[in-house]
N, C-alpha and C. Protein backbone atom coordinates (compact mmCIF):
# COMPACT_ATOMS: atom_id res chain seq x y z
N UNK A 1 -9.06 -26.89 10.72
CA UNK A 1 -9.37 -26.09 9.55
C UNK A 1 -9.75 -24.68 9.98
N UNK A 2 -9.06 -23.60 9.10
CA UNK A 2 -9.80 -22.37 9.59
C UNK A 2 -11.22 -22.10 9.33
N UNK A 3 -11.87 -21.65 10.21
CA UNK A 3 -13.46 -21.21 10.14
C UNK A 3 -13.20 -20.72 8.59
N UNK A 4 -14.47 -20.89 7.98
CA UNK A 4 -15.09 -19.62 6.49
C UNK A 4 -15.63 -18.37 7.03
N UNK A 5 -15.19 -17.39 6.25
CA UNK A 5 -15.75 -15.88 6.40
C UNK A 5 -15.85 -15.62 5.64
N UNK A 6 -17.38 -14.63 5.05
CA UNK A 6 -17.50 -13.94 4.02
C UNK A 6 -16.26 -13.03 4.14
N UNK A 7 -16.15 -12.75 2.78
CA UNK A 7 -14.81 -11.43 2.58
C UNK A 7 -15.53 -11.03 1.13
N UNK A 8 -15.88 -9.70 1.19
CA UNK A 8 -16.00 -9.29 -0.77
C UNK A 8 -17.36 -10.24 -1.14
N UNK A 9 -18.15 -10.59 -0.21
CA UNK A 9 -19.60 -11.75 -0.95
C UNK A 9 -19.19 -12.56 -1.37
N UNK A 10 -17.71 -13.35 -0.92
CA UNK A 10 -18.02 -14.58 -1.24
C UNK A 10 -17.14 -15.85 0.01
N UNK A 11 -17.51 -16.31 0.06
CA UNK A 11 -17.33 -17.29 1.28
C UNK A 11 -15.95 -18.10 1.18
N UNK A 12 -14.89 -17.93 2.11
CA UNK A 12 -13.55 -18.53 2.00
C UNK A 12 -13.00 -18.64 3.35
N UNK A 13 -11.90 -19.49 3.54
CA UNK A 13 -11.03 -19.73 4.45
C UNK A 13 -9.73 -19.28 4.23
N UNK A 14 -9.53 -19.04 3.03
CA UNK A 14 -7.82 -18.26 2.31
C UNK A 14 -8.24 -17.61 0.99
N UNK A 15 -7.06 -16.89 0.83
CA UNK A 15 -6.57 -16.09 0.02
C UNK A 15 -6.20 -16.29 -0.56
N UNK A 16 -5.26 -16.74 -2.13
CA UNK A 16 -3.91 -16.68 -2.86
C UNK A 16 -3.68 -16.12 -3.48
N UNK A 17 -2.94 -15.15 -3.56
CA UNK A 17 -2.91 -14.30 -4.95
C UNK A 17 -1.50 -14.53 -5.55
N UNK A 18 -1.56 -13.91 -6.70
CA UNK A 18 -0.67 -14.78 -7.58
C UNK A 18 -0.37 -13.53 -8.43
N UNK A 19 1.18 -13.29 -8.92
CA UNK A 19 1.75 -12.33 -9.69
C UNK A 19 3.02 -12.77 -10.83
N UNK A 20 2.47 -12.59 -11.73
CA UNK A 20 3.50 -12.67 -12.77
C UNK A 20 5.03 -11.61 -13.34
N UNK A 21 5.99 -11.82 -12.89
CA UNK A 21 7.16 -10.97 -13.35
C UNK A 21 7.85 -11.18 -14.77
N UNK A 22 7.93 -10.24 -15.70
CA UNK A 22 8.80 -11.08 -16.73
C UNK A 22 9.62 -9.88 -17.13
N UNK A 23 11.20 -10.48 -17.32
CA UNK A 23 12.34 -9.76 -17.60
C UNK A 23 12.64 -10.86 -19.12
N UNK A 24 13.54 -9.88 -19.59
CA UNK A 24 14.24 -10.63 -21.02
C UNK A 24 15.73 -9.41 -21.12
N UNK A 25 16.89 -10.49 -21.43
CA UNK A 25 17.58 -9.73 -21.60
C UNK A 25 19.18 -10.46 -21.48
N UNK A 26 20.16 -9.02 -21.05
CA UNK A 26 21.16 -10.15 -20.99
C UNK A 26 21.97 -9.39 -19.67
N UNK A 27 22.54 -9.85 -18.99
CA UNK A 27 23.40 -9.37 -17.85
C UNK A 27 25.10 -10.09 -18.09
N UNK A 28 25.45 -10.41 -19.46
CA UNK A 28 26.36 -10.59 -19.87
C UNK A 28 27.79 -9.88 -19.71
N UNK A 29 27.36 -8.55 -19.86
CA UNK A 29 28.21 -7.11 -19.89
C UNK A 29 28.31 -6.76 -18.29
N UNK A 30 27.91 -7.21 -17.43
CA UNK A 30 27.79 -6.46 -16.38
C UNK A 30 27.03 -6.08 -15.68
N UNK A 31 27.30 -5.59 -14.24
CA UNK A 31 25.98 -4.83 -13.47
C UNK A 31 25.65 -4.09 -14.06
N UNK A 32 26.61 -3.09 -14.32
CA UNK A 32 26.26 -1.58 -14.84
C UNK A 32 25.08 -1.48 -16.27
N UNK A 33 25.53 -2.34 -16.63
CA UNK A 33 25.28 -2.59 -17.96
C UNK A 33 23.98 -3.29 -18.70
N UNK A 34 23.15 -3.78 -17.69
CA UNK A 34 21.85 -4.76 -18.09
C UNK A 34 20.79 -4.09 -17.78
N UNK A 35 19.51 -4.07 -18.25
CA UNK A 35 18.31 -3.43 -18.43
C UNK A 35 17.85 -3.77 -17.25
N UNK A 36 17.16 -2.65 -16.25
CA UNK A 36 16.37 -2.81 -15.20
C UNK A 36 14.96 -3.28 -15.54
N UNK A 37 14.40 -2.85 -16.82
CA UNK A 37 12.98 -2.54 -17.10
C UNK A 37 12.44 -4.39 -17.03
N UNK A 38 11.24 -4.37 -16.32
CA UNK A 38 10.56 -5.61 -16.96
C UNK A 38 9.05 -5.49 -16.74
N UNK A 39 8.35 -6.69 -16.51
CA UNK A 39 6.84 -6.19 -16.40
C UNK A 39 6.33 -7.10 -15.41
N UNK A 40 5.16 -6.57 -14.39
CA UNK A 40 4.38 -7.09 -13.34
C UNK A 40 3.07 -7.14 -14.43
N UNK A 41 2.50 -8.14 -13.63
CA UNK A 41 0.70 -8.43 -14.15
C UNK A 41 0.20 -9.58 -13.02
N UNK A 42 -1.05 -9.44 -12.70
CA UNK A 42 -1.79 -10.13 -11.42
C UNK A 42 -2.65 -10.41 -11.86
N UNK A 43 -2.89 -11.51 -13.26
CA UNK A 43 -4.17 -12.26 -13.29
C UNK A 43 -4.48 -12.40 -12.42
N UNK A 44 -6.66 -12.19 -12.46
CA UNK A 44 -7.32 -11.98 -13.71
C UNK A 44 -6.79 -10.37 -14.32
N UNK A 45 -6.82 -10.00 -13.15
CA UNK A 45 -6.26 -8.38 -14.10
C UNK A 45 -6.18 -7.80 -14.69
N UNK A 46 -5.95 -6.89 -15.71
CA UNK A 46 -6.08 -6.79 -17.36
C UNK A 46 -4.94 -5.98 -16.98
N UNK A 47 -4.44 -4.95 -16.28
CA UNK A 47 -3.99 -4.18 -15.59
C UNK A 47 -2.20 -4.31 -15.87
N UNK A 48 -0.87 -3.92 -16.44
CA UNK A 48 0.23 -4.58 -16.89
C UNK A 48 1.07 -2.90 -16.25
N UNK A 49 1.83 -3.73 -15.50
CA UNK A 49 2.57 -2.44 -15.08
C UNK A 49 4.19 -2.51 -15.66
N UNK A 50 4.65 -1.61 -15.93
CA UNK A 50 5.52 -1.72 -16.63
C UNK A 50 7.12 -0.63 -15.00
N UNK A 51 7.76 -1.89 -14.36
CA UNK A 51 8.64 -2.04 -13.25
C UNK A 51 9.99 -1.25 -14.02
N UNK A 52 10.69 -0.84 -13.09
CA UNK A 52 12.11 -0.88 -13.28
C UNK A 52 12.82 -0.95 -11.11
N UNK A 53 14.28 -0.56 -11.44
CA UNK A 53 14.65 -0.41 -10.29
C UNK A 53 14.63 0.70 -9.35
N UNK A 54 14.82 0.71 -8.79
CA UNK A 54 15.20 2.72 -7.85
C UNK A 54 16.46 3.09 -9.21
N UNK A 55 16.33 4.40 -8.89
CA UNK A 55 17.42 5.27 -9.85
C UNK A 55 18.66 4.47 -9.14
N UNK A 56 18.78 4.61 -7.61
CA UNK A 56 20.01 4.73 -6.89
C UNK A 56 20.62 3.28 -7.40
N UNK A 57 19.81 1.89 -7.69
CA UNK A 57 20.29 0.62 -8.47
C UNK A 57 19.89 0.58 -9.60
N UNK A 58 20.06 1.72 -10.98
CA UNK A 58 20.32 2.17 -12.24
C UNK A 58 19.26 1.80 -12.86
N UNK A 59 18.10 2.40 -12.16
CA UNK A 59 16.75 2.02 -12.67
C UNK A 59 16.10 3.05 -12.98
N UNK A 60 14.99 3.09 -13.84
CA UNK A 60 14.49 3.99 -14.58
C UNK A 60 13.67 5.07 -13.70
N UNK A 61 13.38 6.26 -13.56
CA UNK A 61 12.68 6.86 -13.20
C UNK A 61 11.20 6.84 -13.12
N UNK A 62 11.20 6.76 -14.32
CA UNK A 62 9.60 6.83 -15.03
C UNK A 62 9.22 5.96 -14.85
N UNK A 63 9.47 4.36 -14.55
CA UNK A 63 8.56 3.66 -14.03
C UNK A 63 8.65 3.39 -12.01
N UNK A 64 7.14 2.68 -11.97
CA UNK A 64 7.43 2.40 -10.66
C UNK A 64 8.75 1.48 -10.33
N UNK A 65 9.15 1.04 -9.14
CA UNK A 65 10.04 0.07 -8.40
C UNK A 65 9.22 -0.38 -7.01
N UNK A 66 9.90 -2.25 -6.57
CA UNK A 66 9.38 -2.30 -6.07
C UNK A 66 9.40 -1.74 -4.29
N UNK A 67 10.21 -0.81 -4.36
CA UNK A 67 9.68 -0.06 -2.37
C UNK A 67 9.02 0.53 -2.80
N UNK A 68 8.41 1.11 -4.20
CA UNK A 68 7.35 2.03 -4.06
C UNK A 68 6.04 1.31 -4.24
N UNK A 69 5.93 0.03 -4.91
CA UNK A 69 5.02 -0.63 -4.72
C UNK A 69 5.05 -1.20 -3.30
N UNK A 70 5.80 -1.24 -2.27
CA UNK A 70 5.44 -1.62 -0.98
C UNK A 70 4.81 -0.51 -0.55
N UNK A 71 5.96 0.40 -0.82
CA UNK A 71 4.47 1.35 -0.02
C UNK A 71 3.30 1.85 -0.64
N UNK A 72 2.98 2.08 -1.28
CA UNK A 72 1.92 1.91 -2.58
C UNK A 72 0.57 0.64 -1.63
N UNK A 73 1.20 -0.05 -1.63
CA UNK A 73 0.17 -1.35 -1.28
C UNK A 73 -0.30 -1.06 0.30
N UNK A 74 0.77 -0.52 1.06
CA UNK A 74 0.45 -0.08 2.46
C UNK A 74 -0.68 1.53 2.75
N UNK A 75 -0.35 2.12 1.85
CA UNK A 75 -1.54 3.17 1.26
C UNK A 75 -2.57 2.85 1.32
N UNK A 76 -2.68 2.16 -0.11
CA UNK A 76 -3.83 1.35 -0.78
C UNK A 76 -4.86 0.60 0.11
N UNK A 77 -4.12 -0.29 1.35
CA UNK A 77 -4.77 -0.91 2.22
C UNK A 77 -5.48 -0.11 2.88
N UNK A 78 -4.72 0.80 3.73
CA UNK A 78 -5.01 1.59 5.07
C UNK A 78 -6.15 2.24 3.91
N UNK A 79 -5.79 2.87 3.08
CA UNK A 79 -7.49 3.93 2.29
C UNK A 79 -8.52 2.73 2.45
N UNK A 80 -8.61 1.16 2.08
CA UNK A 80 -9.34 0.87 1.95
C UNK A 80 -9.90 0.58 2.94
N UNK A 81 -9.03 -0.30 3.88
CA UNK A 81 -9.20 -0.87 5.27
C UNK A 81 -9.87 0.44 5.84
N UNK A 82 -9.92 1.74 5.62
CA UNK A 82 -10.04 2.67 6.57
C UNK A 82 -11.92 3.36 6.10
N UNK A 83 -11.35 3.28 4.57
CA UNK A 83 -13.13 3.41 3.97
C UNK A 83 -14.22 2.33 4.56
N UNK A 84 -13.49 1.30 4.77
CA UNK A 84 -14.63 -0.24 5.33
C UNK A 84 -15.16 0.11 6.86
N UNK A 85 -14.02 0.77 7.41
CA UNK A 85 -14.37 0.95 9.09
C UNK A 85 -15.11 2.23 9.09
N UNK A 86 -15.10 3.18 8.41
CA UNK A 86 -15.88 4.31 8.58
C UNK A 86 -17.07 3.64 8.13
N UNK A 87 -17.44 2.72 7.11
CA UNK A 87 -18.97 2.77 6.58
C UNK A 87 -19.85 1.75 7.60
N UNK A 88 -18.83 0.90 8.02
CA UNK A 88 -19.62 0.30 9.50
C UNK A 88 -19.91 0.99 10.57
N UNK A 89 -18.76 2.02 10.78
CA UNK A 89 -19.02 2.80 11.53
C UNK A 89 -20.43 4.05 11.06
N UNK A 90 -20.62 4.15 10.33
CA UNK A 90 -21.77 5.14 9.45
C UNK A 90 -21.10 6.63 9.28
N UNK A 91 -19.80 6.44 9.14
CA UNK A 91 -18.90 8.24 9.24
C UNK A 91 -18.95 8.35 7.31
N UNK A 92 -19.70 9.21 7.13
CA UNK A 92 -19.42 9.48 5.76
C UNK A 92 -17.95 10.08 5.20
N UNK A 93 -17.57 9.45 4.60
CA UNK A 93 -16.26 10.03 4.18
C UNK A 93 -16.58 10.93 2.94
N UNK A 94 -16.04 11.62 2.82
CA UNK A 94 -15.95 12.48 1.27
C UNK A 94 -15.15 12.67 0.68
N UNK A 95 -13.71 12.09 1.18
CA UNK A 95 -12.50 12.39 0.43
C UNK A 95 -11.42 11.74 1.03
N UNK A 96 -10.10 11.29 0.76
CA UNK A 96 -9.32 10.68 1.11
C UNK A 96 -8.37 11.10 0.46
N UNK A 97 -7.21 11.28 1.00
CA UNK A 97 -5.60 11.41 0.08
C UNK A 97 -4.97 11.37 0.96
N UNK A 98 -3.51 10.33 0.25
CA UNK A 98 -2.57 10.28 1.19
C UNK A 98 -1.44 10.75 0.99
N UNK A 99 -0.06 11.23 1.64
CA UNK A 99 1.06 11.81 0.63
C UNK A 99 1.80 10.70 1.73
N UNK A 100 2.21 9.60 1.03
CA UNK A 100 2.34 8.43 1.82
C UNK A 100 4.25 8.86 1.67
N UNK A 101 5.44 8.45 2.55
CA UNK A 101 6.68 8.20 2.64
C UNK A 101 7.30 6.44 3.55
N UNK A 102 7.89 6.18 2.61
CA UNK A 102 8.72 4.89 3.20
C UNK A 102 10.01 5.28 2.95
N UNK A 103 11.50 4.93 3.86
CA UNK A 103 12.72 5.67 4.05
C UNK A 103 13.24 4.13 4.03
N UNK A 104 14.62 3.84 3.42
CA UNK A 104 15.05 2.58 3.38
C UNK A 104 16.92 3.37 3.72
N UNK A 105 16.98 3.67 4.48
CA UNK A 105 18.68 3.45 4.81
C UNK A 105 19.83 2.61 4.17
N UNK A 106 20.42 3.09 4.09
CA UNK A 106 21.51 2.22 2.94
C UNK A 106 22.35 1.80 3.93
N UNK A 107 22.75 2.15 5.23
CA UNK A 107 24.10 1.60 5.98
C UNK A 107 23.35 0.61 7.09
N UNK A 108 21.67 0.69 7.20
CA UNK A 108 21.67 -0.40 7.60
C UNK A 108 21.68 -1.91 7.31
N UNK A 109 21.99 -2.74 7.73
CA UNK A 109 21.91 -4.52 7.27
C UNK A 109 21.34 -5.13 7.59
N UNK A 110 19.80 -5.77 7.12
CA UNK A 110 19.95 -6.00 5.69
C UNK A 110 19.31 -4.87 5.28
N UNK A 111 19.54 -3.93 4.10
CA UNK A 111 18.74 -3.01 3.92
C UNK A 111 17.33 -3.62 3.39
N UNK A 112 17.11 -2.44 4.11
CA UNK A 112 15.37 -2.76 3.67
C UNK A 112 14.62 -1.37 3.92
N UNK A 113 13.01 -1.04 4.10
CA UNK A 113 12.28 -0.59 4.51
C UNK A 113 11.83 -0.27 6.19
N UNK A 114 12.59 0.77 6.22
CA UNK A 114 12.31 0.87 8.08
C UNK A 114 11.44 1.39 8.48
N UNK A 115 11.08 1.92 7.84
CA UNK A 115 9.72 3.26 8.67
C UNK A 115 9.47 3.40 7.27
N UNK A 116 7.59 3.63 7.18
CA UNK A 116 6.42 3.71 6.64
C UNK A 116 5.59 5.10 7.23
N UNK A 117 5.37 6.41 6.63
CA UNK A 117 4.33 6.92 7.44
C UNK A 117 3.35 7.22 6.59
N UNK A 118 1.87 7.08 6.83
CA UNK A 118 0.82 7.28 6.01
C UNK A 118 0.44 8.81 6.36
N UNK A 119 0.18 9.31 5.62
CA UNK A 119 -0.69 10.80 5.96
C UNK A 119 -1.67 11.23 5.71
N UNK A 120 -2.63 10.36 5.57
CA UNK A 120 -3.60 10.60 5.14
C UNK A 120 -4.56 12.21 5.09
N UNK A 121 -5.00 12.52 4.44
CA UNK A 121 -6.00 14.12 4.87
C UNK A 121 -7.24 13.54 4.39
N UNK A 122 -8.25 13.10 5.30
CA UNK A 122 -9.38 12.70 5.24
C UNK A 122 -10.40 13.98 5.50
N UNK A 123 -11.13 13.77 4.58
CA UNK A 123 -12.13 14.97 5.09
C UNK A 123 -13.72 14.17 4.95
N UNK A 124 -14.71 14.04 6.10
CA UNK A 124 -15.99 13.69 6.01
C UNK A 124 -16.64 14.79 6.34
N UNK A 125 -18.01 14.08 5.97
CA UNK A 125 -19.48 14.84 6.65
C UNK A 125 -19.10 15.25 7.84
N UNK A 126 -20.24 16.31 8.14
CA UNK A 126 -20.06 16.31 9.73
C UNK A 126 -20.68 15.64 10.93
N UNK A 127 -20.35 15.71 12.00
CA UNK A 127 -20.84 14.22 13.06
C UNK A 127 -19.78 13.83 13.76
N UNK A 128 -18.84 13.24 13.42
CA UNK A 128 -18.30 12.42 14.24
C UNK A 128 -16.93 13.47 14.46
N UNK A 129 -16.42 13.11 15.61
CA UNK A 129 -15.35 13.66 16.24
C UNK A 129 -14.24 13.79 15.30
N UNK A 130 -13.08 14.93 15.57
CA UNK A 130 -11.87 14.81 14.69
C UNK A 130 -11.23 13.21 15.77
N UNK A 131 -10.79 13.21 16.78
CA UNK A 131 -10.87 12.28 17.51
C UNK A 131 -11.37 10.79 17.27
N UNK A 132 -12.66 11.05 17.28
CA UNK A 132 -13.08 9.80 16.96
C UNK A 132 -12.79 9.07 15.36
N UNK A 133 -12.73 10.05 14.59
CA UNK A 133 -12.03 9.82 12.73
C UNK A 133 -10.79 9.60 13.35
N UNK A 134 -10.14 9.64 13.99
CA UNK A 134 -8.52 8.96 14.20
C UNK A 134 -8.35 8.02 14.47
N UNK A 135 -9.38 7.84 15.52
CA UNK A 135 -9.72 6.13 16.23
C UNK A 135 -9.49 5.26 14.90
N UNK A 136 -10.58 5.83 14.16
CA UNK A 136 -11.21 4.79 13.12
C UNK A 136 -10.04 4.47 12.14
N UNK A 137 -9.14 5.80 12.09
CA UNK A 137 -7.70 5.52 11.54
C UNK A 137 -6.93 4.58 12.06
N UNK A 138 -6.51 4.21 13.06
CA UNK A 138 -5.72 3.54 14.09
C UNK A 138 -6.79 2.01 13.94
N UNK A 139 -8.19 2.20 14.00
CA UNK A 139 -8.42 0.73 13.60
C UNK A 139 -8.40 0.30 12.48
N UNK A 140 -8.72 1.04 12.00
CA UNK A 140 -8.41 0.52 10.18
C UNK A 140 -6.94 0.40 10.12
N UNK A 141 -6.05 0.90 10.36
CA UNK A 141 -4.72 0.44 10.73
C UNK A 141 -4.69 -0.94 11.26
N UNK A 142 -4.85 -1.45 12.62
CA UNK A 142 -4.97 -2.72 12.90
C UNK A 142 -5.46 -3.89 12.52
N UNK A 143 -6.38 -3.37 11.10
CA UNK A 143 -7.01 -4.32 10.44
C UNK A 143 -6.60 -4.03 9.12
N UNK A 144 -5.50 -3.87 8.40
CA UNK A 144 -4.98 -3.54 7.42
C UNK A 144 -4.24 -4.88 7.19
N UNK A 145 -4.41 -5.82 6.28
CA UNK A 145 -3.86 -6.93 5.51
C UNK A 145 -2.36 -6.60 5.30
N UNK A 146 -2.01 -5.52 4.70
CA UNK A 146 -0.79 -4.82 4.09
C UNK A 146 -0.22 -4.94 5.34
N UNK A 147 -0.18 -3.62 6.61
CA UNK A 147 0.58 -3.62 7.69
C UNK A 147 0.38 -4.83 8.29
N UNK A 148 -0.39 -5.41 8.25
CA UNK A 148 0.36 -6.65 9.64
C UNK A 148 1.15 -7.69 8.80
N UNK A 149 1.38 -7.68 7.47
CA UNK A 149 2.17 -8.51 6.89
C UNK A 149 3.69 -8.27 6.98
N UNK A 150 3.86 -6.57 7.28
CA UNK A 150 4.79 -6.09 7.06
C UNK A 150 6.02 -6.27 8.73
N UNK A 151 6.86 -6.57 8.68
CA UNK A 151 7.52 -5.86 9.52
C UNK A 151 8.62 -4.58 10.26
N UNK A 152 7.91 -3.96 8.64
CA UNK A 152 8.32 -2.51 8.80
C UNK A 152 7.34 -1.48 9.78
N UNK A 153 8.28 -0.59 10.14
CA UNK A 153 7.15 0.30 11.31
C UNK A 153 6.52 1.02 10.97
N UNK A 154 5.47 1.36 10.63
CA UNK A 154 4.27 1.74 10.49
C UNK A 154 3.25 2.76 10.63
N UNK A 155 3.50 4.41 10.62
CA UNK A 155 2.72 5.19 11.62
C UNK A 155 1.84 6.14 10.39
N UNK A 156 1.03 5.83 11.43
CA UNK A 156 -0.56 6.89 10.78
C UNK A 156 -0.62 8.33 11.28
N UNK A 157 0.01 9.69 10.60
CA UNK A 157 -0.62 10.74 10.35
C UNK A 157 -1.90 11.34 10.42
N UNK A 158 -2.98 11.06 10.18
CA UNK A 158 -4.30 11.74 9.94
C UNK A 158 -4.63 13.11 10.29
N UNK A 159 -4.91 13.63 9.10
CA UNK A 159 -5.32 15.09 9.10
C UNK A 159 -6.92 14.98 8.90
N UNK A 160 -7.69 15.33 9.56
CA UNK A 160 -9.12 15.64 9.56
C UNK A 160 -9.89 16.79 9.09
N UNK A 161 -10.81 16.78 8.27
CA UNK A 161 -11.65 17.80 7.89
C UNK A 161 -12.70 17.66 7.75
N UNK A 162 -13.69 18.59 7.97
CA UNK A 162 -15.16 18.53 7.37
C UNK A 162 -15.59 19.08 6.55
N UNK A 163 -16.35 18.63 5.98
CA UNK A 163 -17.29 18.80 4.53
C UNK A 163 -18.20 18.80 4.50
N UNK A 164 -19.12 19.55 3.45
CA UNK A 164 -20.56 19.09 3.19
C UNK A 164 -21.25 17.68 2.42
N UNK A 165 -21.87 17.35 3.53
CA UNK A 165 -22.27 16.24 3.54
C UNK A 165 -23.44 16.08 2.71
C-alpha cells in the first residue's frame, strides 16, 4: 500500500479526479461540416468551460481547445508548485506571470505536443538570490504534478525581479 501524506490538510494515498465532456450534435454531413463546440466541467466545481477545437481542425477561436488546456495546466502547476517551494523556502513572492508557449508540429507522427516553455517573470521581496529564485524554479519544476505526467519537453524561462516587500 502506498504510505498516506497530508496534501491540501487532508490525509490520502491517491488522487482521482474526474471530468465531464459533453458534445450534442450530428457529424452526419461530414468532417467539414459538424460543430466543434462542446462543454468541460470537473465536479465539485461550479466552474463550466465552454471547449471547441484549434482553428487549424475548424474550431472556434473564442473558445479554449484542448493543447491549450495542456498547456494551461502545465502553467498553472509550475505557478503553483513554484508559489509552495518559495513559501517553504520563506522567499516572498509578489508577483507571478507567465507568457507560457507549447508548439505541436504537424509533419511529425504522432502529432502531438513537443516542446512546452514556461516563462515565467517572477518578481519577489528582496533577499534571496536571482540565482537562488531559479533554483526554486527548477525545483518547483521537478515537483510539478503537470510536468512529470507529461512526456512532452519541458523548459523553464525565469525572469527575476525585485520588489518592495
Amino acid at each position: 500500500m502506498t504510505p498516506r501524506r497530508w496534501h491540501g490538510g487532508v490525509m490520502s494515498s491517491q488522487h482521482t479526479y474526474r471530468v465531464r465532456c459533453s458534445w450534442s450534435g450530428s457529424t452526419g454531413a461530414g468532417y467539414q461540416h459538424y460543430r466543434r463546440e462542446h462543454t468541460g466541467t470537473a465536479p465539485p466545481a461550479r466552474d463550466c468551460l465552454v471547449l471547441s477545437a484549434d482553428q487549424a481542425f475548424l474550431g472556434e477561436a473564442e473558445h479554449l481547445n484542448p493543447e491549450q488546456l495542456v498547456l494551461l495546466a502545465a502553467a498553472s502547476c509550475q505557478l503553483l508548485s513554484f508559489l509552495a517551494v518559495a513559501a517553504r523556502a520563506r522567499v516572498d513572492v509578489l508577483a507571478y506571470h507567465d507568457e507560457a508557449e507549447a508548439v505541436m508540429p504537424a509533419e511529425e507522427r504522432p502529432v502531438r505536443l513537443t516542446r512546452i516553455t514556461l516563462r515565467p517573470r517572477i518578481v519577489v521581496a528582496t533577499g534571496p538570490t536571482v540565482e537562488g529564485v531559479r533554483h526554486l524554479a527548477e525545483v518547483a519544476h521537478r515537483e510539478c504534478y503537470i510536468a512529470n505526467s507529461l512526456r512532452t519537453e519541458i523548459h523553464i524561462e525565469a525572469q527575476v525581479s525585485f520588489g518592495d516587500g
